[in-house]
N, C-alpha and C. Protein backbone atom coordinates (compact mmCIF):
# COMPACT_ATOMS: atom_id res chain seq x y z
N UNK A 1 0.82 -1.19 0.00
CA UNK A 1 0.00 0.00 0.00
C UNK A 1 0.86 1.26 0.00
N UNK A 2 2.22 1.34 0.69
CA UNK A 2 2.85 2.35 0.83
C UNK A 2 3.52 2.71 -0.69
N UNK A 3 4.33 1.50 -0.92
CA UNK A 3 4.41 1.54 -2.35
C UNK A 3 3.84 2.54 -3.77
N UNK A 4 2.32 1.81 -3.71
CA UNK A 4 1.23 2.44 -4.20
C UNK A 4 1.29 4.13 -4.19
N UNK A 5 1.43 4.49 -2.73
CA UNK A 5 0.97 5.79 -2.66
C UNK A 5 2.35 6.64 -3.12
N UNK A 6 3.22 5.76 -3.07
CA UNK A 6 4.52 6.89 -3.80
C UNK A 6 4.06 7.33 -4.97
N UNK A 7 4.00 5.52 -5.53
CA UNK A 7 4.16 6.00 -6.71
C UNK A 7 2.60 7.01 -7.44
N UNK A 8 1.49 7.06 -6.76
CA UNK A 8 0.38 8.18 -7.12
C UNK A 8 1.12 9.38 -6.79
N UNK A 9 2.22 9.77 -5.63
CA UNK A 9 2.44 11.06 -5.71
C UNK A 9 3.30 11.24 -6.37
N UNK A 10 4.32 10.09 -7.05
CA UNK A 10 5.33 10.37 -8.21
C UNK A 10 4.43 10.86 -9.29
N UNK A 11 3.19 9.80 -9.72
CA UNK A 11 2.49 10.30 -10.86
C UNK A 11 1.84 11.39 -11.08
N UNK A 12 1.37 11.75 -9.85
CA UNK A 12 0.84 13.55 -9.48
C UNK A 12 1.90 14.49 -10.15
N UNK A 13 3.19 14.10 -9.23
CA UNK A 13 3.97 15.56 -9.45
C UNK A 13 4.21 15.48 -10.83
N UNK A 14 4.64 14.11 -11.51
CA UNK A 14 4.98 14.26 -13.20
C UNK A 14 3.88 15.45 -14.07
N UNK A 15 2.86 14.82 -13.58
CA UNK A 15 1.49 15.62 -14.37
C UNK A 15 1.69 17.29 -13.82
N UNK A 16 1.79 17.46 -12.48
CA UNK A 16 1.51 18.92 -12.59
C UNK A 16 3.06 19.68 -13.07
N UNK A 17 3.94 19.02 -13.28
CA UNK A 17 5.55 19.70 -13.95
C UNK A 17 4.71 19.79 -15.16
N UNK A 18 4.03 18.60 -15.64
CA UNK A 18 4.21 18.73 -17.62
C UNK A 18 3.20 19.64 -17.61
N UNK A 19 2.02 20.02 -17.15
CA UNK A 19 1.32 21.21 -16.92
C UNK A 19 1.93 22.30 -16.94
N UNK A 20 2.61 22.74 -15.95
CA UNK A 20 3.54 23.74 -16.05
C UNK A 20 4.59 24.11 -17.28
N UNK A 21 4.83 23.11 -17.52
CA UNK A 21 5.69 23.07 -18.78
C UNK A 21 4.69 23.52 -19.96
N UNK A 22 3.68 22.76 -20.34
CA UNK A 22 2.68 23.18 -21.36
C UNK A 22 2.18 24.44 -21.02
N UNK A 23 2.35 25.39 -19.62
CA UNK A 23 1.61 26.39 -19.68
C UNK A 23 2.90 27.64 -20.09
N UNK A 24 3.67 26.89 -19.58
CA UNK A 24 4.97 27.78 -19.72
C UNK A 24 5.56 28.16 -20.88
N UNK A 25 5.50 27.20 -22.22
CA UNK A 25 5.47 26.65 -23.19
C UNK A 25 4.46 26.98 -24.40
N UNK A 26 3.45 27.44 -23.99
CA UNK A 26 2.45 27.42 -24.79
C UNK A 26 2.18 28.80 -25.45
N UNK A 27 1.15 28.70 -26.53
CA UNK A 27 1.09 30.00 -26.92
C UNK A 27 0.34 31.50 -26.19
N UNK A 28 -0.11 30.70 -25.19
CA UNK A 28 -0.85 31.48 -23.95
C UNK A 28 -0.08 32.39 -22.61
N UNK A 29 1.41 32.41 -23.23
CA UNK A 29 2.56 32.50 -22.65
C UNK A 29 2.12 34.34 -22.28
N UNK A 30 1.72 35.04 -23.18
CA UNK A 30 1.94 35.79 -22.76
C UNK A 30 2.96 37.12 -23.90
N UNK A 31 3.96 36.15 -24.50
CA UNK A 31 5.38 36.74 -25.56
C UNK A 31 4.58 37.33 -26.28
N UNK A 32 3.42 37.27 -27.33
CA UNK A 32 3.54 37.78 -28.32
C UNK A 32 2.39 39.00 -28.28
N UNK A 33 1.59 38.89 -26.99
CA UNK A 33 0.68 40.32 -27.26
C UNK A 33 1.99 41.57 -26.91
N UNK A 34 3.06 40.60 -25.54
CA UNK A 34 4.03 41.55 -25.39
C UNK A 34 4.91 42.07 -25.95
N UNK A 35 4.99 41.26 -27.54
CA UNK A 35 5.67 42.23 -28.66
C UNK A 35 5.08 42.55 -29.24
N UNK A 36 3.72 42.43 -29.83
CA UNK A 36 2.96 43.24 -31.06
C UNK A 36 2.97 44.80 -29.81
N UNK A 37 2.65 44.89 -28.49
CA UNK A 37 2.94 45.80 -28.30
C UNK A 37 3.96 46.43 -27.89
N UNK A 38 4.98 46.44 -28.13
CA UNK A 38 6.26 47.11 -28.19
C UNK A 38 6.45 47.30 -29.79
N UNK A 39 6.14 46.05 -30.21
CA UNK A 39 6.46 46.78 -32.16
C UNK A 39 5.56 47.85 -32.29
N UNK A 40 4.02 48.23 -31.62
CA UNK A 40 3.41 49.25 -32.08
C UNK A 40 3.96 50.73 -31.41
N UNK A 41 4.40 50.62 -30.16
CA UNK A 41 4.96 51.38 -29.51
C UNK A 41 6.14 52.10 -30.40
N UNK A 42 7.02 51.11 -30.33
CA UNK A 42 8.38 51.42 -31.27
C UNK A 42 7.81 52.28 -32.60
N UNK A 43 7.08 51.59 -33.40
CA UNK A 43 6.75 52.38 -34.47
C UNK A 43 6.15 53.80 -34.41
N UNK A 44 5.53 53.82 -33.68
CA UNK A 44 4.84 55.35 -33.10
C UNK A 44 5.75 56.36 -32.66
N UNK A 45 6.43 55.53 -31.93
CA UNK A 45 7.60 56.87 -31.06
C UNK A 45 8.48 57.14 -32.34
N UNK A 46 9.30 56.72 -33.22
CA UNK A 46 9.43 56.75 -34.67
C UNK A 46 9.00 58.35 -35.58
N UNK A 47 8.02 58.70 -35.06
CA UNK A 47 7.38 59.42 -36.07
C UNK A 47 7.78 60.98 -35.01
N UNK A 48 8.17 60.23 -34.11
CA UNK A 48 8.40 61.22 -32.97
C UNK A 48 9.93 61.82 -32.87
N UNK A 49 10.57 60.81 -33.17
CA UNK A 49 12.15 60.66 -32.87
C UNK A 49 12.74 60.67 -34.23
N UNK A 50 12.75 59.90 -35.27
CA UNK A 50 13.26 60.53 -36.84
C UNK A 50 13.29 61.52 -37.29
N UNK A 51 11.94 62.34 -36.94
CA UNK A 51 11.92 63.39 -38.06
C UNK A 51 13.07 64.51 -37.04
N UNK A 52 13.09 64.39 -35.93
CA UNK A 52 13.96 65.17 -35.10
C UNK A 52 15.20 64.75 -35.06
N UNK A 53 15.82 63.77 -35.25
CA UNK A 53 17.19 63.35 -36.09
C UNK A 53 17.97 63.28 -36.99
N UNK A 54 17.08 62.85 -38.26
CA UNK A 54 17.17 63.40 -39.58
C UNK A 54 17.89 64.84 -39.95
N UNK A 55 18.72 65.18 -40.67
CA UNK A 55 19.19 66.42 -41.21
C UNK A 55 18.02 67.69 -41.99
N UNK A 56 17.04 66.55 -42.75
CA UNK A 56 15.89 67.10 -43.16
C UNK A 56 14.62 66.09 -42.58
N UNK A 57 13.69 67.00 -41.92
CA UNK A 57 12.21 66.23 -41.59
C UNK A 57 11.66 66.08 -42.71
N UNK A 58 11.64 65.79 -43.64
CA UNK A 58 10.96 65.43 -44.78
C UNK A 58 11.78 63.78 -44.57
N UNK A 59 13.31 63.70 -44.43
CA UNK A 59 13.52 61.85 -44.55
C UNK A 59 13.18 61.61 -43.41
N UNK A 60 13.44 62.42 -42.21
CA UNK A 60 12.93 62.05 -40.71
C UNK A 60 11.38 61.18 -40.73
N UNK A 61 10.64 61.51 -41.87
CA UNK A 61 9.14 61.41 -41.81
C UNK A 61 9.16 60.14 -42.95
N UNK A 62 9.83 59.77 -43.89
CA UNK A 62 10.17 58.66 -44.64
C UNK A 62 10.79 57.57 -44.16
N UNK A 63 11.76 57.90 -43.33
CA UNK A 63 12.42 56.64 -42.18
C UNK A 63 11.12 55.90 -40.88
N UNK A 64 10.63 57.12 -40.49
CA UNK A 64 9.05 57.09 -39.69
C UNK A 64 8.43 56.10 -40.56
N UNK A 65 7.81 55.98 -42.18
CA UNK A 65 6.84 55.64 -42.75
C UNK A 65 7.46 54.27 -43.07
N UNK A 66 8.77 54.31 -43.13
CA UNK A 66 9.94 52.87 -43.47
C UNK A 66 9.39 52.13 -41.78
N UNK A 67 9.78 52.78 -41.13
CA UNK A 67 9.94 51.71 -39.61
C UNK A 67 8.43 51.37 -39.21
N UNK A 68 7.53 52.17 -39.63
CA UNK A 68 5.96 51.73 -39.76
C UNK A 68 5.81 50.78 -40.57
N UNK A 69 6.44 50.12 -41.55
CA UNK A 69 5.92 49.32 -42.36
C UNK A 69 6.70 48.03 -42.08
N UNK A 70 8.00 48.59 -41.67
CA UNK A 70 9.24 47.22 -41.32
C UNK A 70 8.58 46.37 -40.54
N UNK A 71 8.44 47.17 -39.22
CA UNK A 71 7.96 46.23 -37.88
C UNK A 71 7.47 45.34 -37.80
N UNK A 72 5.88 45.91 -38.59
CA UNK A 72 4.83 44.76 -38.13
C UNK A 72 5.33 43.28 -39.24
N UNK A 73 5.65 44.64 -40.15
CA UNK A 73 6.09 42.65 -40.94
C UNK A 73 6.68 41.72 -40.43
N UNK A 74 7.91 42.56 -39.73
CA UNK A 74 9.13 41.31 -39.02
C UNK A 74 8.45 40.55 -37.83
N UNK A 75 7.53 41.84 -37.16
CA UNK A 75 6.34 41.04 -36.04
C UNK A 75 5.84 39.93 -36.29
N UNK A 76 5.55 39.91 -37.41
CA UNK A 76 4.13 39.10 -38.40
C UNK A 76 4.92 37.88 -38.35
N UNK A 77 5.90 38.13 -38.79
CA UNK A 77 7.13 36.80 -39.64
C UNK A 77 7.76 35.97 -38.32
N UNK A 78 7.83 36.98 -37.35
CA UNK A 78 8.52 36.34 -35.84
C UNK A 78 7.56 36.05 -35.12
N UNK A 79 5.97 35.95 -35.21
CA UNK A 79 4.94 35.27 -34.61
C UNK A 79 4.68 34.18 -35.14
N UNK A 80 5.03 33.64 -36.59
CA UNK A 80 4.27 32.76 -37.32
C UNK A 80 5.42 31.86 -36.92
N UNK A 81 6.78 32.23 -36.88
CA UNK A 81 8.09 30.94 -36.62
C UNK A 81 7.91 30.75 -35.27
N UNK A 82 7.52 32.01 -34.36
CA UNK A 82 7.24 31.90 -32.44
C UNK A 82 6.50 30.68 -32.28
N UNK A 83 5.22 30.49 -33.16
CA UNK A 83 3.95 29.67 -32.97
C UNK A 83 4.28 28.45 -32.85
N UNK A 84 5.48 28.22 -34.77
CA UNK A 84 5.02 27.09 -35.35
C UNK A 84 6.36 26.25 -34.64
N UNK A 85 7.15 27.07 -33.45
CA UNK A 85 8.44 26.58 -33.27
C UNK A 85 8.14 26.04 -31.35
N UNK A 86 6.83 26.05 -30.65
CA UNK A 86 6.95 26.23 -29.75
C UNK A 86 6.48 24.80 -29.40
N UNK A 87 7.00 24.01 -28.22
CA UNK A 87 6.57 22.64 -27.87
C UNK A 87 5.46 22.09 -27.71
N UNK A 88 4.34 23.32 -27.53
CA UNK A 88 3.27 22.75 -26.96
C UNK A 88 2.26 23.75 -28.08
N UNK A 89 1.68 23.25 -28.74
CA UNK A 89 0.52 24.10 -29.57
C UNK A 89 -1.12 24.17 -29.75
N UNK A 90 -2.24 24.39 -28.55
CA UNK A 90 -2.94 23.78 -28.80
C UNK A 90 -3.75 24.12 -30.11
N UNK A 91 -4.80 23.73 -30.41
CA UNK A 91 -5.79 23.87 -31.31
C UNK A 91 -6.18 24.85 -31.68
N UNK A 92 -6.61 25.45 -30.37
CA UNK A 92 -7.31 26.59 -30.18
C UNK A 92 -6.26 27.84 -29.48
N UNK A 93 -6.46 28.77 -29.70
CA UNK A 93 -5.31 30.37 -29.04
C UNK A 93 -6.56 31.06 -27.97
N UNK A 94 -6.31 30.88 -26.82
CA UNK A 94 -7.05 31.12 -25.73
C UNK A 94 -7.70 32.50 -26.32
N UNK A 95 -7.14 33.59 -26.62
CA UNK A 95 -7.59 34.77 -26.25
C UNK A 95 -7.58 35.16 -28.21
N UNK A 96 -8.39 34.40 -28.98
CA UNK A 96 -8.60 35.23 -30.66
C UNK A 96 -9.41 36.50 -30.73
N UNK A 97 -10.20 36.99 -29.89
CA UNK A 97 -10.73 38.28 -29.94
C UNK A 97 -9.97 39.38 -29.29
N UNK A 98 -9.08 39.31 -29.06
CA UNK A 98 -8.06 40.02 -28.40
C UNK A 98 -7.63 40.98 -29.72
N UNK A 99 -7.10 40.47 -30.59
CA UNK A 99 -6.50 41.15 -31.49
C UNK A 99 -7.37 41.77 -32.30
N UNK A 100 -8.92 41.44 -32.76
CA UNK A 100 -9.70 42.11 -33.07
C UNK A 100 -10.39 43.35 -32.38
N UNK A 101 -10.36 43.04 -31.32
CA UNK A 101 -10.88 44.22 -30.11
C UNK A 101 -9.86 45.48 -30.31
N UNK A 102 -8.55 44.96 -30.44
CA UNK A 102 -7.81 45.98 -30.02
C UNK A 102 -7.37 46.43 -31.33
N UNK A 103 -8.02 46.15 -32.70
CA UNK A 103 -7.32 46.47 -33.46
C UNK A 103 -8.51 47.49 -34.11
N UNK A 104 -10.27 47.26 -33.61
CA UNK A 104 -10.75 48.24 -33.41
C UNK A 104 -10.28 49.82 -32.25
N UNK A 105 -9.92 49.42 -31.58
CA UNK A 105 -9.28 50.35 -30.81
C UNK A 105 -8.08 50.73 -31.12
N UNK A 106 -6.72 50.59 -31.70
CA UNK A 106 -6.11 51.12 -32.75
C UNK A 106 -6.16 52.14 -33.41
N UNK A 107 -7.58 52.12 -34.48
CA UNK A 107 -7.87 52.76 -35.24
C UNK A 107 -8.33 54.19 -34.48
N UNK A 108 -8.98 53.72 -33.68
CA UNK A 108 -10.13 54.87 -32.88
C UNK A 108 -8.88 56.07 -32.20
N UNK A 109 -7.85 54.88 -31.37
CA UNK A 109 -6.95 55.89 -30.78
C UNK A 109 -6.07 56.72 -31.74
N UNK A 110 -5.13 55.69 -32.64
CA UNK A 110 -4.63 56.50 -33.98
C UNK A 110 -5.45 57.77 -34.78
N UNK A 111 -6.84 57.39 -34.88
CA UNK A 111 -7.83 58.63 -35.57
C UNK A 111 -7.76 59.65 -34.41
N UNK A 112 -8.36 59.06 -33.24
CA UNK A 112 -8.72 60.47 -32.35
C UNK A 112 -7.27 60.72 -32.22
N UNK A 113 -6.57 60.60 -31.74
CA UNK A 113 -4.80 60.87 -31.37
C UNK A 113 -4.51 61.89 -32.25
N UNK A 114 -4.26 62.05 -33.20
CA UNK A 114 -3.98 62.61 -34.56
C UNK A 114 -4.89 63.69 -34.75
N UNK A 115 -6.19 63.47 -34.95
CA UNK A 115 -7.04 64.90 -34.54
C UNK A 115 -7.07 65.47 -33.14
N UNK A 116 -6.42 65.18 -31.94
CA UNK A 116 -6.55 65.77 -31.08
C UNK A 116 -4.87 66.54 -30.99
N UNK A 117 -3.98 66.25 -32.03
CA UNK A 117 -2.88 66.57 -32.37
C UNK A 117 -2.92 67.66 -33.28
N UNK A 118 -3.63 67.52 -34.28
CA UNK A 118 -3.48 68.20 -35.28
C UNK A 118 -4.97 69.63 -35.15
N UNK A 119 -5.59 69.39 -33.93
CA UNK A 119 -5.99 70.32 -33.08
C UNK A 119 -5.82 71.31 -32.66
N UNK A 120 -4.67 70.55 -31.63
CA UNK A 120 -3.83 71.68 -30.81
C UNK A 120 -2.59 72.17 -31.31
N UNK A 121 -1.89 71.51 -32.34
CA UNK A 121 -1.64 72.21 -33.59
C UNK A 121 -1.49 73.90 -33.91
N UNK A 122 -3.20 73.04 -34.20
CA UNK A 122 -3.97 74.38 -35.12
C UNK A 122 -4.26 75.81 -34.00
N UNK A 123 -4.42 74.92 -32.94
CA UNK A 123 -4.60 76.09 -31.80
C UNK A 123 -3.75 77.01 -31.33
N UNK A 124 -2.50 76.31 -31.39
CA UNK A 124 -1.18 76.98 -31.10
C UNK A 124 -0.47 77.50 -31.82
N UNK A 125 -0.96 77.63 -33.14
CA UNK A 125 0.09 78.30 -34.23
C UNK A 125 1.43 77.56 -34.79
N UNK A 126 1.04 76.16 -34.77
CA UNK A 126 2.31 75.35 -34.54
C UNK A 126 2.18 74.54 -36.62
N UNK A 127 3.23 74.26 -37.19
CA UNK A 127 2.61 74.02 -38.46
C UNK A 127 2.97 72.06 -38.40
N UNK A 128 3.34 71.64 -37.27
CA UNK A 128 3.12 69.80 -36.77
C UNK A 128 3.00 69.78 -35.36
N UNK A 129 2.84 68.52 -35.18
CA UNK A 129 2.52 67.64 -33.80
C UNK A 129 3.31 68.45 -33.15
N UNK A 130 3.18 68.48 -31.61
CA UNK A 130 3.71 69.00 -30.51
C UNK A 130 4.60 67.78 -30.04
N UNK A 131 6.07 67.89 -29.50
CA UNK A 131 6.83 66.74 -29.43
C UNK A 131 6.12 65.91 -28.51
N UNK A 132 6.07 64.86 -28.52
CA UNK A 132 5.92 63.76 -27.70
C UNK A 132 4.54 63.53 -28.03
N UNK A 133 3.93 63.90 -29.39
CA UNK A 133 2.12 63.32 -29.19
C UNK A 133 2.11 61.96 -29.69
N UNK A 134 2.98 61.77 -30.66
CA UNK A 134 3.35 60.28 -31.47
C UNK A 134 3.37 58.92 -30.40
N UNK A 135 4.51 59.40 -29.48
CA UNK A 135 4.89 58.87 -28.35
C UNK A 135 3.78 58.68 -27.48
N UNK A 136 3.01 60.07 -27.33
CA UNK A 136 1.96 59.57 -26.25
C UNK A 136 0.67 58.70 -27.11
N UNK A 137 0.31 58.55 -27.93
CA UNK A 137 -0.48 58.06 -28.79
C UNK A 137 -0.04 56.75 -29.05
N UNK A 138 1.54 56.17 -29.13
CA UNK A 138 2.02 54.57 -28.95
C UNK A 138 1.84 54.14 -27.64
N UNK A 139 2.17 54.71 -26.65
CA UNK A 139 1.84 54.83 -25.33
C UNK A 139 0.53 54.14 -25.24
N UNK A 140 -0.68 54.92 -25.22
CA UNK A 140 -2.17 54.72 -25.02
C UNK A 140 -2.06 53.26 -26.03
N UNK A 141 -1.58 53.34 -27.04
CA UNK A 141 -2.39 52.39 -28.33
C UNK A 141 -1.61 50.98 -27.97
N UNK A 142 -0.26 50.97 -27.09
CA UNK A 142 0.17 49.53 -27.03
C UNK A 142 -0.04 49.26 -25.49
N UNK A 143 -0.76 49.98 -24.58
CA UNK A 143 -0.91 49.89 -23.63
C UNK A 143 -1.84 48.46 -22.89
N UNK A 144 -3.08 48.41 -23.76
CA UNK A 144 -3.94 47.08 -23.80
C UNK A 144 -3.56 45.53 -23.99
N UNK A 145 -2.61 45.61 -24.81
CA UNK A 145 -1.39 44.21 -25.09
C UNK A 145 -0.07 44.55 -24.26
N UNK A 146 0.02 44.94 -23.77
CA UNK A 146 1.34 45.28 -22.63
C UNK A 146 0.57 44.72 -21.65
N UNK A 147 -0.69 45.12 -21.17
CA UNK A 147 -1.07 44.40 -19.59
C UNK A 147 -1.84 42.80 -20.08
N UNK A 148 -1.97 42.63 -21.30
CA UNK A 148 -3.07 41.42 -21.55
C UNK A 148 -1.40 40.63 -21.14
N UNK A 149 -0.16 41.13 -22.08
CA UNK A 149 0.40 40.28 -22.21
C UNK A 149 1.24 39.81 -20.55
N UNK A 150 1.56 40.93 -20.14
CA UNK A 150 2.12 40.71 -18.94
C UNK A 150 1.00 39.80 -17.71
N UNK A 151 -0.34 39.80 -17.91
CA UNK A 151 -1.02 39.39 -17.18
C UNK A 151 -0.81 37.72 -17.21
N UNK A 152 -0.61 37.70 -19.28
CA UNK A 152 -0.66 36.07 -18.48
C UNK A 152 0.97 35.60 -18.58
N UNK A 153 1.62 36.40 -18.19
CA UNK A 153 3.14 35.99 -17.79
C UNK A 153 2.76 35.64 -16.35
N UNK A 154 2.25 36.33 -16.00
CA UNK A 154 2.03 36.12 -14.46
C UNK A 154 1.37 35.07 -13.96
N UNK A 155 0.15 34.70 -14.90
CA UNK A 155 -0.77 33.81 -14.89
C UNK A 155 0.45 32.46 -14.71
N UNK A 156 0.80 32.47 -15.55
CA UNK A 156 2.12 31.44 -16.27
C UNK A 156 3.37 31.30 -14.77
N UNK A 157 3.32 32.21 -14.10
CA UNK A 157 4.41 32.61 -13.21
C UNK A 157 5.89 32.53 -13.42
N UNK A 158 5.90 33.07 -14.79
CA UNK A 158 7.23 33.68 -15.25
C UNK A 158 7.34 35.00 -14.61
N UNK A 159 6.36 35.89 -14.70
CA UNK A 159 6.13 37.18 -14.33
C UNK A 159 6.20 37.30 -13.10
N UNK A 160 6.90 38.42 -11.99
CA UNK A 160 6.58 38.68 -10.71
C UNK A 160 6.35 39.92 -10.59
């Protein structure tokens, strides 16, 4: 009988490691809402930081429209190898309305952001953005996948 009961708590602990492992492991990890938002971040602050580096803001604003278009691709390309490269894959991706939700909200913040920029702008006698609106507008817009993603790091207890 004693026997027995080892070996159920040997077989317990195996199961809750490979659990851990599959949660740790999995695409529910947490990694990739936490880079689509930093690639959106990055790209935003961009529009903020080029054209003020640049010799002329006209390439400052072409390097901006280059690193807007680079990102998400390399994002795109380093999620699809993240996915198809990871040990544990289930069927289903816990959270698929995630990226639709927020990609309505995207738009809304990018639109209002930009008219509430090109606003105060107009209010101030200014003929572009006021420094840091780009920045604060990546800010707000990658803010929603920064906590989804960090939440389930934590969930996962990678995160402290």
């Amino acid at each position: 009988m004693d026997n027995e009961a080892r070996q159920a708590r040997a077989a317990l602990q195996q199961i809750a490691e490979a659990e851990a492992a599959a949660r740790r492991h999995g695409q529910n990890n947490g990694v990739i809402p936490l880079v689509w938002g930093l690639t959106v971040f990055t790209a935003l602050l961009g529009f903020d930081v080029l054209p003020r580096l640049a010799a002329d803001p006209d390439l400052g604003l072409l390097l901006a429209a280059g690193l807007l278009s680079v990102l998400p691709v390399g994002a795109g390309a380093w999620t699809n190898t993240y996915r198809r490269r990871l040990p544990v894959q289930p069927r289903a991706v816990e959270r698929p309305r995630l990226y639709f939700w927020w990609g309505l909200y995207h738009a809304a913040v990018v639109c209002g952001g930009m008219g509430i920029g090109f606003a105060l702008a107009h209010v101030l006698g200014r003929r572009c953005f006021l420094p840091g609106t780009m920045t604060l507008i990546g800010l707000v817009d990658a803010a929603p996948l920064l906590y989804v993603g960090w939440q389930q790091r934590k969930a996962q207890g990678v995160a402290r």
